[in-house]
N, C-alpha and C. Protein backbone atom coordinates (compact mmCIF):
# COMPACT_ATOMS: atom_id res chain seq x y z
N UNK A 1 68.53 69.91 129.24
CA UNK A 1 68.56 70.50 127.92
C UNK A 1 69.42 71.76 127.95
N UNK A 2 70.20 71.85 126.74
CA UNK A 2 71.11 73.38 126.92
C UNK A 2 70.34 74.40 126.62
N UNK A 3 70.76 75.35 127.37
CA UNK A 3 69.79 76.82 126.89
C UNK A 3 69.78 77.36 125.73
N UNK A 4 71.23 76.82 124.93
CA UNK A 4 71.10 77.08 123.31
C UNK A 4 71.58 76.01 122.73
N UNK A 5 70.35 75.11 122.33
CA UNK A 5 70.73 74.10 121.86
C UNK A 5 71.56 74.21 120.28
N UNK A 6 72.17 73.17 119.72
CA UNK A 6 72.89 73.38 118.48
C UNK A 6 71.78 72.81 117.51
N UNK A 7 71.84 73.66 116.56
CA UNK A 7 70.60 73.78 115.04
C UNK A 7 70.57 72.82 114.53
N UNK A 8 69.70 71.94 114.14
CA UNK A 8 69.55 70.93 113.45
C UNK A 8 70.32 70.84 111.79
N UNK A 9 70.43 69.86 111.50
CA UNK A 9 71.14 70.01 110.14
C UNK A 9 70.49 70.80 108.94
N UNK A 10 69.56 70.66 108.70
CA UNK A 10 68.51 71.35 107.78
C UNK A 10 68.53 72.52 108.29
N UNK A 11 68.83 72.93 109.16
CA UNK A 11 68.89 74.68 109.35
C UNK A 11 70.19 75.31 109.07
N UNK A 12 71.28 74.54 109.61
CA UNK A 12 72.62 74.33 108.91
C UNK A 12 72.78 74.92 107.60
N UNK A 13 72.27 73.44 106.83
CA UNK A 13 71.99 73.61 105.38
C UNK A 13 71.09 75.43 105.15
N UNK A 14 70.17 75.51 105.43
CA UNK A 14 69.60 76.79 104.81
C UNK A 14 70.28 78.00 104.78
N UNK A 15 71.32 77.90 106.28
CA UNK A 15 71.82 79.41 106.61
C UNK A 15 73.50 79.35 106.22
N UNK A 16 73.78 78.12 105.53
CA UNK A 16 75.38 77.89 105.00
C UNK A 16 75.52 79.18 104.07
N UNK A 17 76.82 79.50 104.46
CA UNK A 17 77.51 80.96 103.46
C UNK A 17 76.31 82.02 103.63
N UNK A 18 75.65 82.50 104.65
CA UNK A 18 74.86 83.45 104.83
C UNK A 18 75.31 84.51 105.71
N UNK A 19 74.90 85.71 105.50
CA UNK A 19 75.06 86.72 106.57
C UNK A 19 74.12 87.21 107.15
N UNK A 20 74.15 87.35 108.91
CA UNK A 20 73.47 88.08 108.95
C UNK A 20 73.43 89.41 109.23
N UNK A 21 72.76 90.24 108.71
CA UNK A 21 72.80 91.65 108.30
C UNK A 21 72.50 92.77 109.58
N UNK A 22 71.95 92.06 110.84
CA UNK A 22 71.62 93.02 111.56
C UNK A 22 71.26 92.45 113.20
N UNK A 23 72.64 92.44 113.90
CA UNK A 23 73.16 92.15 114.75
C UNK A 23 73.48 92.88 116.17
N UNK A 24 72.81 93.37 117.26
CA UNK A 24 73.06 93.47 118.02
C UNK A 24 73.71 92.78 119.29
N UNK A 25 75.17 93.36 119.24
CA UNK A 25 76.03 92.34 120.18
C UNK A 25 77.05 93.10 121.11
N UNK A 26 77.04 92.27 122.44
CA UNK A 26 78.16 92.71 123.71
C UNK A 26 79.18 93.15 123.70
N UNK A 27 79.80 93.94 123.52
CA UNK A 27 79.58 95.34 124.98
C UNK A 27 78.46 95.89 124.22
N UNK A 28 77.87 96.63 125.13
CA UNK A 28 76.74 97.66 124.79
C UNK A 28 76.18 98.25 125.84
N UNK A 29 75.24 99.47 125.87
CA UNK A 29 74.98 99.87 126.62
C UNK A 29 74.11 99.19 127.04
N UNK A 30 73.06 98.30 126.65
CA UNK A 30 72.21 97.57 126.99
C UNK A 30 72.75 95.91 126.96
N UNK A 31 71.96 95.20 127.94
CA UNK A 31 72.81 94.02 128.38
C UNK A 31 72.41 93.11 126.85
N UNK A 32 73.42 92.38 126.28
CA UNK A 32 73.00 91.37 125.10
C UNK A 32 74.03 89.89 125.65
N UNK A 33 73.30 89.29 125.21
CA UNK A 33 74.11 87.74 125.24
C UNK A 33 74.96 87.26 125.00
N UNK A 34 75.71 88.00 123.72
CA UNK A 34 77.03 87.15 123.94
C UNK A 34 77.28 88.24 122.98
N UNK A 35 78.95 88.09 123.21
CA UNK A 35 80.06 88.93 122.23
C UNK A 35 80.00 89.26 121.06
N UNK A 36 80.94 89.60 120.45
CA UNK A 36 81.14 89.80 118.74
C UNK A 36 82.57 88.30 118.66
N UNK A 37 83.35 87.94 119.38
CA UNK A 37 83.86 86.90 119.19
C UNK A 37 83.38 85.88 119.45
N UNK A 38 82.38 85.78 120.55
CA UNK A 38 81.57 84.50 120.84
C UNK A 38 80.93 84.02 119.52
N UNK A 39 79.93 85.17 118.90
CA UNK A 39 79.09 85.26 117.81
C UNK A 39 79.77 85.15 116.44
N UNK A 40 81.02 84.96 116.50
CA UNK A 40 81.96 84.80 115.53
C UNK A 40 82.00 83.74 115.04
N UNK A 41 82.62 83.09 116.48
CA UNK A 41 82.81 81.63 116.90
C UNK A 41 81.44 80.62 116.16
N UNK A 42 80.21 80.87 117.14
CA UNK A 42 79.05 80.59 116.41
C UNK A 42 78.74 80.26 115.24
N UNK A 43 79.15 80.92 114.48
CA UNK A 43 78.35 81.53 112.98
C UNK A 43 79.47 80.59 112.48
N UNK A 44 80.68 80.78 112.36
CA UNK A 44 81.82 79.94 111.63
C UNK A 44 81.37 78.36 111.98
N UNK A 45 81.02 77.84 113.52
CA UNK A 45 80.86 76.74 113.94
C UNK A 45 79.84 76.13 112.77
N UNK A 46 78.84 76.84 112.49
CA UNK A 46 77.27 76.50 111.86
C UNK A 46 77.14 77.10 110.46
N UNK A 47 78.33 77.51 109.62
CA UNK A 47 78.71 77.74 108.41
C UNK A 47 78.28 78.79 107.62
N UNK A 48 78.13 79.96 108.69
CA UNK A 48 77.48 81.10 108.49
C UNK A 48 79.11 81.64 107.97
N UNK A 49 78.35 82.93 107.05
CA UNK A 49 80.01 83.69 106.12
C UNK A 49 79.72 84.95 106.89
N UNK A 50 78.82 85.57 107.93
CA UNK A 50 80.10 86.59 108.33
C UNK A 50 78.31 86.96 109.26
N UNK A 51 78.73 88.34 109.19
CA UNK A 51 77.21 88.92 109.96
C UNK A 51 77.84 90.72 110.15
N UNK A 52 76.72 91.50 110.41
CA UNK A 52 77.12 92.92 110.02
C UNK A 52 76.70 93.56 112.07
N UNK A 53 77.82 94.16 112.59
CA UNK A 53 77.70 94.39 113.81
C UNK A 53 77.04 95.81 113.38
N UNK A 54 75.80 96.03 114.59
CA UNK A 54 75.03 97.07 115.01
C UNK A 54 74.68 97.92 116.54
N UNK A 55 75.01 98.97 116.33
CA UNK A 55 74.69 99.81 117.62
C UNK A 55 74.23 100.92 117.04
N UNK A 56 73.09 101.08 118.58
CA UNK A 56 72.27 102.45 118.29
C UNK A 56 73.11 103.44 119.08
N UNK A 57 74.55 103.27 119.09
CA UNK A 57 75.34 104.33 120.17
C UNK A 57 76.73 104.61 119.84
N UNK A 58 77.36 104.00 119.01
CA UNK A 58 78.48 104.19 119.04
C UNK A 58 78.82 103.12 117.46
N UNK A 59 80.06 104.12 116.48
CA UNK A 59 80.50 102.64 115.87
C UNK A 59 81.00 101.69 116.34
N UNK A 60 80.68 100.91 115.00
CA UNK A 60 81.33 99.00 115.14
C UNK A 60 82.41 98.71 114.17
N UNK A 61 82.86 100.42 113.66
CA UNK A 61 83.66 99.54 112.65
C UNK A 61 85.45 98.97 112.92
N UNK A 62 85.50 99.63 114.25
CA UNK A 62 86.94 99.23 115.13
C UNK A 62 86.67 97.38 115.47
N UNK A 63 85.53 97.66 116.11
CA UNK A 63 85.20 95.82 116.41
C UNK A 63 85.11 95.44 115.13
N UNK A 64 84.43 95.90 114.51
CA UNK A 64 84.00 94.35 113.12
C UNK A 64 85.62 94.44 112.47
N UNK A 65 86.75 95.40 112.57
CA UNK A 65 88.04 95.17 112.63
C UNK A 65 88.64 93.90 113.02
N UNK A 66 88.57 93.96 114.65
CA UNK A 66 89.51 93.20 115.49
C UNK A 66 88.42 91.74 115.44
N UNK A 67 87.23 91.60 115.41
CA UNK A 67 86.46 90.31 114.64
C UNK A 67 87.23 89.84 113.68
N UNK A 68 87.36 90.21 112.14
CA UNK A 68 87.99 90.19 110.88
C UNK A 68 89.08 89.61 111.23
N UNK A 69 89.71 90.21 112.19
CA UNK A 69 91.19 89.88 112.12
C UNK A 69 91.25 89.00 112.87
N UNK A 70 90.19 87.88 113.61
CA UNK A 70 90.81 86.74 114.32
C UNK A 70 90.27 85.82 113.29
């Protein structure tokens, strides 16, 4: 079994054109799972419209930049 399996369709369906609003993601000072391009990747794959990057240390608004722009 994969460690992150892919969402069933009905979950698909619920979270299509959604954002999510509160996102902690890699680099960081504390270890997190995956990127802001991985998590990009993701969200576009499963028809999510965007998601809002968060740190308790530093801004995100240079990354949620260079995100945007791929």
């Amino acid at each position: 079994m994969s460690e992150h399996p892919q969402p069933s369709a009905r979950a698909q369906e619920l979270v299509r054109d959604a954002y999510d609003i509160h996102v902690h993601i890699a680099p960081d000072v504390m270890k997190r799972r995956i990127t802001d391009l991985e998590l990009a990747e993701k969200y576009e794959q499963n028809g999510l419209a965007g998601f809002v990057l968060k740190s308790h240390y530093a801004s995100t608004a240079e990354r949620a930049e260079v995100v945007r722009a791929v």
